[in-house]
N, C-alpha and C. Protein backbone atom coordinates (compact mmCIF):
# COMPACT_ATOMS: atom_id res chain seq x y z
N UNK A 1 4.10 -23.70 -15.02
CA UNK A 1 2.96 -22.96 -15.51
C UNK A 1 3.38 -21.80 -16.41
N UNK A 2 4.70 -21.50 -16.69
CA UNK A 2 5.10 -20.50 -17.59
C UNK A 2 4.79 -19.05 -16.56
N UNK A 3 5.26 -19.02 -15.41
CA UNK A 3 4.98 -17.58 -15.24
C UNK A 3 6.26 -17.16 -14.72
N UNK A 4 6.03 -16.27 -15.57
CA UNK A 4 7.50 -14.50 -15.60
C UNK A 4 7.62 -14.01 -13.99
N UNK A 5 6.39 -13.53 -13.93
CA UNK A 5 6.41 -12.81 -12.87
C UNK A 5 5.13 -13.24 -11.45
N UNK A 6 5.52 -12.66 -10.54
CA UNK A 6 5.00 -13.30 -9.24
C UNK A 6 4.57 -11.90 -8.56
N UNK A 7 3.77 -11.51 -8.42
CA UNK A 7 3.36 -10.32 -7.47
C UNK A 7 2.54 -10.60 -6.28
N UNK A 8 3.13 -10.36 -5.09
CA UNK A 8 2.66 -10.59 -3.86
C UNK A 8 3.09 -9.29 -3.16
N UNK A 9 1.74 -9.34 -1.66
CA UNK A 9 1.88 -8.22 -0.60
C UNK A 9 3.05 -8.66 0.64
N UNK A 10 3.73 -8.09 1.02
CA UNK A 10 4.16 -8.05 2.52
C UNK A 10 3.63 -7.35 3.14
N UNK A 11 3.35 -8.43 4.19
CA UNK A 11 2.54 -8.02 5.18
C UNK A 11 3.28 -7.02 6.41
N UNK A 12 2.74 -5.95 6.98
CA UNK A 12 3.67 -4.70 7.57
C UNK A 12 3.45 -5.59 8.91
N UNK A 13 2.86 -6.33 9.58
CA UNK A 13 2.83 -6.89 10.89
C UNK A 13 3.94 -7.75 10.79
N UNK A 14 4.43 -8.41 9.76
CA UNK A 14 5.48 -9.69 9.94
C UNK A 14 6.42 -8.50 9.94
N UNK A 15 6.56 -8.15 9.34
CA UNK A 15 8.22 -7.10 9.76
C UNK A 15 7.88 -5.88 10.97
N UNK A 16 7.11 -5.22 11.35
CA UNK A 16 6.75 -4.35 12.35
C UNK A 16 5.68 -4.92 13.27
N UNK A 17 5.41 -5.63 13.66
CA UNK A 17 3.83 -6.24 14.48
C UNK A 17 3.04 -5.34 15.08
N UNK A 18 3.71 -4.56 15.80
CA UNK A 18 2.66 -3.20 15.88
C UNK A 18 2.99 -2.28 14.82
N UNK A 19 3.33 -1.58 14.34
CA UNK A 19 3.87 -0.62 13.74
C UNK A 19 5.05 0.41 13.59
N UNK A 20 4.92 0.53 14.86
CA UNK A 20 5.89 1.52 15.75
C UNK A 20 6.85 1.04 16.32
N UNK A 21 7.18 0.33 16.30
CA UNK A 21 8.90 -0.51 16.75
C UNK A 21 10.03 0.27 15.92
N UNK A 22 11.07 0.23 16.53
CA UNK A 22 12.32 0.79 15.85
C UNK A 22 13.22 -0.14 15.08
N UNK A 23 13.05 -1.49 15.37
CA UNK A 23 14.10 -2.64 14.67
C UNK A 23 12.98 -3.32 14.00
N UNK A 24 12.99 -3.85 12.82
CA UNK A 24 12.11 -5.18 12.26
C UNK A 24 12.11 -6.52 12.78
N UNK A 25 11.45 -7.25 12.57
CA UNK A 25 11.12 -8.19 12.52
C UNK A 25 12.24 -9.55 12.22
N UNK A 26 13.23 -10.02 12.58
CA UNK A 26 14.50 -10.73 11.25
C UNK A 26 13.57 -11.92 11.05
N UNK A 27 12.37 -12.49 11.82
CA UNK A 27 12.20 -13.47 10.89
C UNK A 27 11.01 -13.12 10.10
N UNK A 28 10.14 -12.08 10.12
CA UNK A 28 9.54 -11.82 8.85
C UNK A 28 10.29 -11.48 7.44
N UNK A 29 11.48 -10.55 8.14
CA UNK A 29 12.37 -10.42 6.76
C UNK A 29 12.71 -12.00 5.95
N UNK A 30 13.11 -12.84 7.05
CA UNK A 30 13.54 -13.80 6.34
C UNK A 30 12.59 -14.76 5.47
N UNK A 31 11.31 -14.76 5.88
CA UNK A 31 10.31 -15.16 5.24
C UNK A 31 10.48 -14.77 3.81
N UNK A 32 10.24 -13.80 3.81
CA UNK A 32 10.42 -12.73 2.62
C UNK A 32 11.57 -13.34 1.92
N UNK A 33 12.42 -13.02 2.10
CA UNK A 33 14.11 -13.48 1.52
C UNK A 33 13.33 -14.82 0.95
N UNK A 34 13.21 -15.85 1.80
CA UNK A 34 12.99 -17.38 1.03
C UNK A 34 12.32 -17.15 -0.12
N UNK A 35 11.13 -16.49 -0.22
CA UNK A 35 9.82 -16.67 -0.83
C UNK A 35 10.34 -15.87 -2.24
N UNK A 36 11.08 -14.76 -2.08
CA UNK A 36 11.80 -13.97 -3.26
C UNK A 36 12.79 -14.71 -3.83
N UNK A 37 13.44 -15.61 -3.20
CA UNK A 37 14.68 -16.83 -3.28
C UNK A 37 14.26 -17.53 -3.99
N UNK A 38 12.94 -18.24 -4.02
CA UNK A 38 12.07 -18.99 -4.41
C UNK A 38 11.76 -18.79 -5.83
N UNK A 39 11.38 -17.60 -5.92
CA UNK A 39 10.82 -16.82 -6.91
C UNK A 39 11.80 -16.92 -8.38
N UNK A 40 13.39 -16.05 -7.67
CA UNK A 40 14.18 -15.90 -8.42
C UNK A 40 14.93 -17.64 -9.52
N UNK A 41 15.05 -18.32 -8.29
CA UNK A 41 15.59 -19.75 -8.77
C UNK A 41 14.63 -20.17 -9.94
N UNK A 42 13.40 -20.12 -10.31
CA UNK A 42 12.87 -20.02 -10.94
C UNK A 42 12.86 -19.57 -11.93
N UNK A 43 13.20 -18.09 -12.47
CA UNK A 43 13.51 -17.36 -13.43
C UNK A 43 12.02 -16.56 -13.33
N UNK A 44 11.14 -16.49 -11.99
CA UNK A 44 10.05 -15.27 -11.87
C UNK A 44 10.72 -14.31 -10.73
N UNK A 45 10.31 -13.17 -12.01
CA UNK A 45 10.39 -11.29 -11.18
C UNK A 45 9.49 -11.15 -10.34
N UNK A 46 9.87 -11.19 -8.59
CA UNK A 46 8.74 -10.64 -7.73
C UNK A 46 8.65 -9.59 -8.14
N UNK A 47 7.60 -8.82 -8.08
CA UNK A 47 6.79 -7.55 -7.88
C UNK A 47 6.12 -7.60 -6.54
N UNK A 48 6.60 -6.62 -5.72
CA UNK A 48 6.38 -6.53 -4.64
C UNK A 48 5.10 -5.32 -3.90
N UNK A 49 4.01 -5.70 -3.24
CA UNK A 49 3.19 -4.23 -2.87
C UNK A 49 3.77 -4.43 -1.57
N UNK A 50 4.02 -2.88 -1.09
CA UNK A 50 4.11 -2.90 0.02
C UNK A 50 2.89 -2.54 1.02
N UNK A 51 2.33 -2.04 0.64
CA UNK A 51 0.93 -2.11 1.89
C UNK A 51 -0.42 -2.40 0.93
N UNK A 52 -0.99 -3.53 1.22
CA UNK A 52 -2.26 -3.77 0.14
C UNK A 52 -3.51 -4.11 1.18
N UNK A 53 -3.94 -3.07 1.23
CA UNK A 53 -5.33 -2.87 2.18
C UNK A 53 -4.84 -3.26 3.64
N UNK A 54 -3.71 -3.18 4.68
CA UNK A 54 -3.73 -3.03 5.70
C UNK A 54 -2.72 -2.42 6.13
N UNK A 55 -2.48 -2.31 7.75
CA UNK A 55 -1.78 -1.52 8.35
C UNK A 55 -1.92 -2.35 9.81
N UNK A 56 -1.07 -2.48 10.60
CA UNK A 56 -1.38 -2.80 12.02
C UNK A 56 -2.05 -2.00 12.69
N UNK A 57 -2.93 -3.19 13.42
CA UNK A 57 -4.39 -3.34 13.96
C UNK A 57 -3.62 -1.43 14.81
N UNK A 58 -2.96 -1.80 15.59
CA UNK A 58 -2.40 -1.08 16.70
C UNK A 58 -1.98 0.24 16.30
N UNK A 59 -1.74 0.50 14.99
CA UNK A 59 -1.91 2.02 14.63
C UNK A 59 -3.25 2.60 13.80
N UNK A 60 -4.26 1.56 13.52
CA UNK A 60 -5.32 1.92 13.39
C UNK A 60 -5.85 2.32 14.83
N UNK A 61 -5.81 1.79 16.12
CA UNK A 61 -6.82 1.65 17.33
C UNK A 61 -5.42 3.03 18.17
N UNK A 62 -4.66 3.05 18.25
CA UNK A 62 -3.61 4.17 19.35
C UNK A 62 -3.25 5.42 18.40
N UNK A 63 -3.15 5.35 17.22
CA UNK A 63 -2.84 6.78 16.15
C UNK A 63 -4.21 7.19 15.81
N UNK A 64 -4.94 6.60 15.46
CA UNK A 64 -6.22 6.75 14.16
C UNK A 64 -5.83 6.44 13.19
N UNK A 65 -5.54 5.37 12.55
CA UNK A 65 -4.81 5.15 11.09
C UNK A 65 -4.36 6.16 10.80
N UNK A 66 -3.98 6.88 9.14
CA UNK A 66 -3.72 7.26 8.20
C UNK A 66 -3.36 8.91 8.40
N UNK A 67 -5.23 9.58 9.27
CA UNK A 67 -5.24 10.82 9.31
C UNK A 67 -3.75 11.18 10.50
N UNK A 68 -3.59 10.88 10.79
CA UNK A 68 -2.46 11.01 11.67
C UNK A 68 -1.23 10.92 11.31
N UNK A 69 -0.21 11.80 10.97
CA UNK A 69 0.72 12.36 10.15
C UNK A 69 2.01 11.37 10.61
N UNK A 70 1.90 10.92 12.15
CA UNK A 70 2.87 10.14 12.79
C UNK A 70 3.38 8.60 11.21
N UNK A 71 2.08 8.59 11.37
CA UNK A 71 2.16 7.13 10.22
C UNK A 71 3.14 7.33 9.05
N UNK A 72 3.25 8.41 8.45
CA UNK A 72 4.52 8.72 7.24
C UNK A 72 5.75 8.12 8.11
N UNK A 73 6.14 8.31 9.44
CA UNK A 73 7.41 8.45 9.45
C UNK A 73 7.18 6.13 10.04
N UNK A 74 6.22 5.74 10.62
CA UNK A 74 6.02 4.38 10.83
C UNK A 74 6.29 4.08 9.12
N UNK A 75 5.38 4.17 8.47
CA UNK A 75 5.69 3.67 7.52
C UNK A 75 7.06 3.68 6.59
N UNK A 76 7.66 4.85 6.43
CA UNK A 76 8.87 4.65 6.15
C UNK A 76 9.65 4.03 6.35
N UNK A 77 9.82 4.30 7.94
CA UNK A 77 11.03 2.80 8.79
C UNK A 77 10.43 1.49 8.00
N UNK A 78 9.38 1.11 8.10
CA UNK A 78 8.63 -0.55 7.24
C UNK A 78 9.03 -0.72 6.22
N UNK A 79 8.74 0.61 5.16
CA UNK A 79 9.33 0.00 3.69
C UNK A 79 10.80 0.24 3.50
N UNK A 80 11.66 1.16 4.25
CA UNK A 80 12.85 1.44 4.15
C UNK A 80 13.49 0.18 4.60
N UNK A 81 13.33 -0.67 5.24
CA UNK A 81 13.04 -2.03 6.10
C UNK A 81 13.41 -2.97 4.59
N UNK A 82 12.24 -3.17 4.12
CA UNK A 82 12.05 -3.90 3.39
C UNK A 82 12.86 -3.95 1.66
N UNK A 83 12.52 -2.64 1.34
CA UNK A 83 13.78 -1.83 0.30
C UNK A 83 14.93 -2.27 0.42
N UNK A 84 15.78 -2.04 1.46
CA UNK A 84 17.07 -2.16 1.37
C UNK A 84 17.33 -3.12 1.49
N UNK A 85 16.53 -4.42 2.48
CA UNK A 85 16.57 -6.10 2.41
C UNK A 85 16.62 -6.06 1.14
N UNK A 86 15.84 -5.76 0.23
CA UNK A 86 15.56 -6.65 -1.02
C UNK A 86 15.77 -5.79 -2.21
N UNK A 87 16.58 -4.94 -2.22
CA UNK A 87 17.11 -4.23 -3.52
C UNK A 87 17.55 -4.51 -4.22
N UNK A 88 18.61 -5.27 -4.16
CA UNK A 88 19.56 -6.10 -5.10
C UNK A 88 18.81 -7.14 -5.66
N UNK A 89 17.62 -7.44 -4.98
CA UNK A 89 17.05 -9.01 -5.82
C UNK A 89 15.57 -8.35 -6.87
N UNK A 90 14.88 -7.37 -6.31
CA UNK A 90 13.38 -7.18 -6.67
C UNK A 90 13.71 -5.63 -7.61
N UNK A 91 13.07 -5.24 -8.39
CA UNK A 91 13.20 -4.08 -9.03
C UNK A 91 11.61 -3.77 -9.29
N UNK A 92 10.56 -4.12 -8.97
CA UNK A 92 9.46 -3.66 -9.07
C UNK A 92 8.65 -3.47 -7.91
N UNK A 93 8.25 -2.36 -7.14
CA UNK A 93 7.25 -2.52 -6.19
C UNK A 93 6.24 -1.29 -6.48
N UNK A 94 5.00 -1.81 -5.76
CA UNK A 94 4.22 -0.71 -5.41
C UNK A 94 3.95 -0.19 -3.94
N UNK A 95 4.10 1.03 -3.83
CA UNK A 95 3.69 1.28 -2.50
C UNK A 95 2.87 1.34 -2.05
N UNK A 96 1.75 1.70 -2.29
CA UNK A 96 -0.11 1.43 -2.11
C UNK A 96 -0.58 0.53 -2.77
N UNK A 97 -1.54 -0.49 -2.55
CA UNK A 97 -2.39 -1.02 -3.36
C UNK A 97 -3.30 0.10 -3.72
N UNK A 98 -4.14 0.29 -5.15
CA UNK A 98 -5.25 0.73 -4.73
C UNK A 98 -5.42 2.00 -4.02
N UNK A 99 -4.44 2.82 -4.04
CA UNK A 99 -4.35 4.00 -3.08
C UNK A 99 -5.83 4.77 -3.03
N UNK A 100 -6.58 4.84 -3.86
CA UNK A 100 -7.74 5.39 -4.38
C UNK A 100 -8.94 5.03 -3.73
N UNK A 101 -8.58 3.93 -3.65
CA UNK A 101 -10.15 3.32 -3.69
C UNK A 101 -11.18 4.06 -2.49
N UNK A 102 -9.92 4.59 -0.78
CA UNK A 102 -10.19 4.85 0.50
C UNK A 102 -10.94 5.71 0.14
N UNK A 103 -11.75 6.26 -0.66
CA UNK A 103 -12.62 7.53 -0.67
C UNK A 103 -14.35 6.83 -0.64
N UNK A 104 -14.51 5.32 -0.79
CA UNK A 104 -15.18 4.79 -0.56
C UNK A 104 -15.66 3.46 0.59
N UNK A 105 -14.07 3.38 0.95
CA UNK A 105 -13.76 1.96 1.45
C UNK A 105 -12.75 2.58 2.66
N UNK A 106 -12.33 3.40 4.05
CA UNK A 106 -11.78 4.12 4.33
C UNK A 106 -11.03 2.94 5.47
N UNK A 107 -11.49 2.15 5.62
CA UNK A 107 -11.11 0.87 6.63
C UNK A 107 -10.03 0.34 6.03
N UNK A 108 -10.44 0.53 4.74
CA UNK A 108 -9.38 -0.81 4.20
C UNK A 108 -7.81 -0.19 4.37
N UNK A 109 -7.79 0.88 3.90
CA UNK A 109 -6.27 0.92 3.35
C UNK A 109 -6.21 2.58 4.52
N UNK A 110 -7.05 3.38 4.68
CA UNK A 110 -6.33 4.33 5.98
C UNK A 110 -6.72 3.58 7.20
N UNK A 111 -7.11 3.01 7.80
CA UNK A 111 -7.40 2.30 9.10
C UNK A 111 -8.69 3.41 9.68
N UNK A 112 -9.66 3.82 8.97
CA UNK A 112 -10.34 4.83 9.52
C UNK A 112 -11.76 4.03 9.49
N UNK A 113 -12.45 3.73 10.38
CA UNK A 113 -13.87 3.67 11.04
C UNK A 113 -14.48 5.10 11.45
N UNK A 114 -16.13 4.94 11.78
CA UNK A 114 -16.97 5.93 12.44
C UNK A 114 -16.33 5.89 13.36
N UNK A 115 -15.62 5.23 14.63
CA UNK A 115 -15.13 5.59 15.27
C UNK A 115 -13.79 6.68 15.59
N UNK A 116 -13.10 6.62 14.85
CA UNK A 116 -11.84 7.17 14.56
C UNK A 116 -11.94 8.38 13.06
N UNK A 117 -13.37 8.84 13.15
CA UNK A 117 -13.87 9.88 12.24
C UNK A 117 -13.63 9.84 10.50
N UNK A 118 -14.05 8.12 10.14
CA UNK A 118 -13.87 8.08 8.70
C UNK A 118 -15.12 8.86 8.11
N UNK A 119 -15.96 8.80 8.48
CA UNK A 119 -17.55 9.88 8.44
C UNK A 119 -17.29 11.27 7.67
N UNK A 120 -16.03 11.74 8.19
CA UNK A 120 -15.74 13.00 8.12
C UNK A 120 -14.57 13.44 7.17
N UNK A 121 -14.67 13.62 5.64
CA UNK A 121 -14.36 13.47 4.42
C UNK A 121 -12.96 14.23 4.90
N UNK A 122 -13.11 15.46 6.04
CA UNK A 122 -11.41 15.99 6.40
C UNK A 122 -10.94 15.14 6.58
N UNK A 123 -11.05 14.20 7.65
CA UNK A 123 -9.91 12.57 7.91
C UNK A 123 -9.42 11.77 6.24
N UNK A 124 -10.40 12.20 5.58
CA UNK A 124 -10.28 10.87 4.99
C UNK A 124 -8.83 11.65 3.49
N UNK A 125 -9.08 13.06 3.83
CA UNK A 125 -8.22 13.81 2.80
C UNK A 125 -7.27 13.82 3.56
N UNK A 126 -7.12 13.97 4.78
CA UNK A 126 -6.11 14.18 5.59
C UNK A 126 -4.87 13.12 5.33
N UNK A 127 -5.97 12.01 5.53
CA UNK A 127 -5.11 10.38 5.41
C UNK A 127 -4.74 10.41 3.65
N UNK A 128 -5.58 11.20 2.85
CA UNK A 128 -4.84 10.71 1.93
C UNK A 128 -3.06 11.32 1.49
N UNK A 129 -3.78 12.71 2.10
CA UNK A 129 -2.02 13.56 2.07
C UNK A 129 -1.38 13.00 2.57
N UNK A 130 -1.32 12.24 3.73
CA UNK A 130 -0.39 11.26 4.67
C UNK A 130 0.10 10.36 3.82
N UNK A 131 -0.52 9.57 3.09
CA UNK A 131 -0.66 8.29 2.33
C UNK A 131 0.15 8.76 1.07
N UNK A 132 0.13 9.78 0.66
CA UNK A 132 0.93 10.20 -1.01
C UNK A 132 2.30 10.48 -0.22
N UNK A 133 2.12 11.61 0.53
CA UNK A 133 3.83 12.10 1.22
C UNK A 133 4.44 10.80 1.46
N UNK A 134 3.73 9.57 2.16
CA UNK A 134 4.49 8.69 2.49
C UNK A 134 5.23 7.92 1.29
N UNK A 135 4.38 7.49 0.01
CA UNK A 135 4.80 7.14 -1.08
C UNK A 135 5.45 7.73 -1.76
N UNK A 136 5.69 9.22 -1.47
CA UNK A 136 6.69 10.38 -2.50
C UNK A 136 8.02 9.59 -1.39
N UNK A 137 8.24 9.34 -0.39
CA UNK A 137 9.02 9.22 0.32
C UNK A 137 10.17 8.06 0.16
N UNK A 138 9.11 6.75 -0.32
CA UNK A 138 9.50 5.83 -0.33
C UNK A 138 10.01 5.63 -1.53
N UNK A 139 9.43 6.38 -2.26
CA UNK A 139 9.79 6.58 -3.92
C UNK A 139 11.09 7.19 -4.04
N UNK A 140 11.45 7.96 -3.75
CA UNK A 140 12.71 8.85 -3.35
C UNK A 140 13.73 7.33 -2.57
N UNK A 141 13.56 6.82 -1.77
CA UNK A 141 14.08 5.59 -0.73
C UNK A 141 14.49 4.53 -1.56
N UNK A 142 13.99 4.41 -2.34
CA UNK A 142 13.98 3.20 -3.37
C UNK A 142 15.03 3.77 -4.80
N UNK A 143 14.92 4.79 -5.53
CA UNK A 143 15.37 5.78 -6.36
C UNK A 143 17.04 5.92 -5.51
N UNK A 144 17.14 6.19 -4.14
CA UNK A 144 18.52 6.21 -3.99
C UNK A 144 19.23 4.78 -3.54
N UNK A 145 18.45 3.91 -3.86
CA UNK A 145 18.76 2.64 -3.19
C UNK A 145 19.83 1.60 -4.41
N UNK A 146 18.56 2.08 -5.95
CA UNK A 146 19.10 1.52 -6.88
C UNK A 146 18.32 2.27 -8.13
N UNK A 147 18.93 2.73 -9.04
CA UNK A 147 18.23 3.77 -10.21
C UNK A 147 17.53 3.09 -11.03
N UNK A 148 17.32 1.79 -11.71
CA UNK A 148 16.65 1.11 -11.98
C UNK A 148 15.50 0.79 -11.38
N UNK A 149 15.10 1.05 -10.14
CA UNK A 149 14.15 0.50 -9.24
C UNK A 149 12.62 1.08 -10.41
N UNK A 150 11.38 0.33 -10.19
CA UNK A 150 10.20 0.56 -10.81
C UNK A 150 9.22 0.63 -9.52
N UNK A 151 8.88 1.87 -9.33
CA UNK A 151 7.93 2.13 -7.72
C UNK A 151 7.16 3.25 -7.70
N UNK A 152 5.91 3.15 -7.63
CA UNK A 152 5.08 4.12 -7.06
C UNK A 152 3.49 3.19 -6.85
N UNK A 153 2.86 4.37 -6.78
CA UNK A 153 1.62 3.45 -6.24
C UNK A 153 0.56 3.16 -7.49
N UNK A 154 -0.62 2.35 -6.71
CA UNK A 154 -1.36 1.78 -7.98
C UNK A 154 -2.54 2.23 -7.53
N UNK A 155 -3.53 2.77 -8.46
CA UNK A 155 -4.83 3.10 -8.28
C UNK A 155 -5.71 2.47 -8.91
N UNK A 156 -6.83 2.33 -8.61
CA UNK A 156 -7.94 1.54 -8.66
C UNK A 156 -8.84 2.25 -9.53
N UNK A 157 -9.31 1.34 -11.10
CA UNK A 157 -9.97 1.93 -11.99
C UNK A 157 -11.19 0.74 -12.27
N UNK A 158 -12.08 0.86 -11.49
CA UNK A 158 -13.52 -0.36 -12.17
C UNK A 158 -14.60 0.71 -13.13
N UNK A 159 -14.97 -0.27 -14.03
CA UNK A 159 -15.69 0.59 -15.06
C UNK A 159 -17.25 0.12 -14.26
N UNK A 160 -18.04 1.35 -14.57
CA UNK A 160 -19.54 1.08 -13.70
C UNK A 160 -20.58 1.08 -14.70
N UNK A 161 -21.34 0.63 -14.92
CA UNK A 161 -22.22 0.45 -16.04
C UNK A 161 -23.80 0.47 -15.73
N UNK A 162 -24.75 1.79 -16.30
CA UNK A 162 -25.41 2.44 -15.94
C UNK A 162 -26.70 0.87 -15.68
N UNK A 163 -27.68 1.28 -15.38
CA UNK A 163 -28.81 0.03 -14.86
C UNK A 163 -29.45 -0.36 -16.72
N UNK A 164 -29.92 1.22 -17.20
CA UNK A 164 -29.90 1.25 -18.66
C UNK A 164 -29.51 2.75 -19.48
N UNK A 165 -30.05 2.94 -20.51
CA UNK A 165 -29.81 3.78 -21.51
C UNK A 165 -30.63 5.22 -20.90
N UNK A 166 -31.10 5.58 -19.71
CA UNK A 166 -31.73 6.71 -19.52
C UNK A 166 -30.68 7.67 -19.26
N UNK A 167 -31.12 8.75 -19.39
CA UNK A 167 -29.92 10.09 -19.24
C UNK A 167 -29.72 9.99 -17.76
N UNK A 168 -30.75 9.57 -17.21
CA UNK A 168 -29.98 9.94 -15.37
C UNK A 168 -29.50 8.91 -15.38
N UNK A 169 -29.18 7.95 -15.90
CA UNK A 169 -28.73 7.04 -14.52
C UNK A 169 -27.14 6.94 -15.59
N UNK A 170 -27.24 7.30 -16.64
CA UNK A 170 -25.99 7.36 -17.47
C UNK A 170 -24.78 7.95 -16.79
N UNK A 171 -25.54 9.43 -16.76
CA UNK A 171 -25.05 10.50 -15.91
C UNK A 171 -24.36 10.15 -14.45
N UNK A 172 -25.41 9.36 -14.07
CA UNK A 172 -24.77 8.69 -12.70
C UNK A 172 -24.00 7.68 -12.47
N UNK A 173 -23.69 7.27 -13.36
CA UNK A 173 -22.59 6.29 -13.91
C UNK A 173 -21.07 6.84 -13.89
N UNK A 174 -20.92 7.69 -14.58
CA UNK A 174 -19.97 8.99 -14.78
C UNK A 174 -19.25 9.52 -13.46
N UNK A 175 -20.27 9.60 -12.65
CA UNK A 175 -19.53 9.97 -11.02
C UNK A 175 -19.20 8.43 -10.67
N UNK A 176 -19.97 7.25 -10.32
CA UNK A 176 -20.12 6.21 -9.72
C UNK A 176 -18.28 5.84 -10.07
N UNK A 177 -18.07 5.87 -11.81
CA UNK A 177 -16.80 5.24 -12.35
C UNK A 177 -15.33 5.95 -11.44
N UNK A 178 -15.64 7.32 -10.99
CA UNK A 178 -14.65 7.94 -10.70
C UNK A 178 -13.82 7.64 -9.52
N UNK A 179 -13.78 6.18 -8.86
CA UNK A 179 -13.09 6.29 -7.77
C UNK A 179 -12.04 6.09 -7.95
């Protein structure tokens, strides 16, 4: 089919299943390995996300996802995990999908429900400081791993387009676009 490049998520449950474990996963890693193996024999560049809209179930339901500061140091062990498996083969990742979007969508990517106080715009800033420190982190992780490495996160830009040409709803377009 002529394709260069291959961009896929790893999933943080195949290498951590709850989150919070201290050793990975060796046969999620190895999954990984084939599928990048795969990739390369080919002559396609994985591009790798490392977390694209989830997190284990089990640090959403025992931490509170995101707002909970514990998660920088879970997540690190995961991508530091995964980084150093696959440094020598991959030179592109992102660390967030979409890091952005949680200001509308707070389930997806901090693990935050009404239950666990996504309602409450402090959680949801909270989780996002969690969520950048963790990516300044990994960014730094990756940067001493191999200087070539291409990594940080990706944000989410949809264009919104007013109902018609009236000044309010134009206007309201303008906020709507900003997530």
């Amino acid at each position: 089919m002529g394709f260069k490049c291959y961009r896929f998520s790893i999933a943080w449950t195949r290498i951590f299943p709850n989150g919070d474990e201290m050793e990975p996963n060796e046969q999620g890693l190895a999954f990984y390995e084939q599928l990048i193996g795969e990739c390369l024999k080919y002559g396609i560049e994985p591009v790798i996300t490392i977390s694209h809209y989830e997190m284990p179930l089990h640090l959403a339901k025992a931490y509170g996802g995101w707002k909970n500061r514990q998660l920088v140091e879970f997540y690190k062990r995961y991508a530091q995990a995964v980084i150093e498996r696959f440094a020598d083969k991959v030179k592109y990742w992102m660390t967030f999908n979409e890091i952005n979007s949680s200001i509308q969508f707070p389930a997806l990517s901090q693990g935050l429900i009404p239950k666990t106080g996504s309602e409450d715009y402090t959680n949801r800033f909270q989780a996002f400081h969690h969520q950048f420190l963790a990516s300044a982190w990994v960014v730094k992780i990756g940067h001493a791993l191999r200087n070539d490495i291409q990594i940080g996160c990706m944000q989410i830009y949809a264009p919104f387009y007013a109902l018609n040409s009236h000044p309010e709803n134009q206007f309201a377009s303008l906020f709507t676009e900003r997530v």
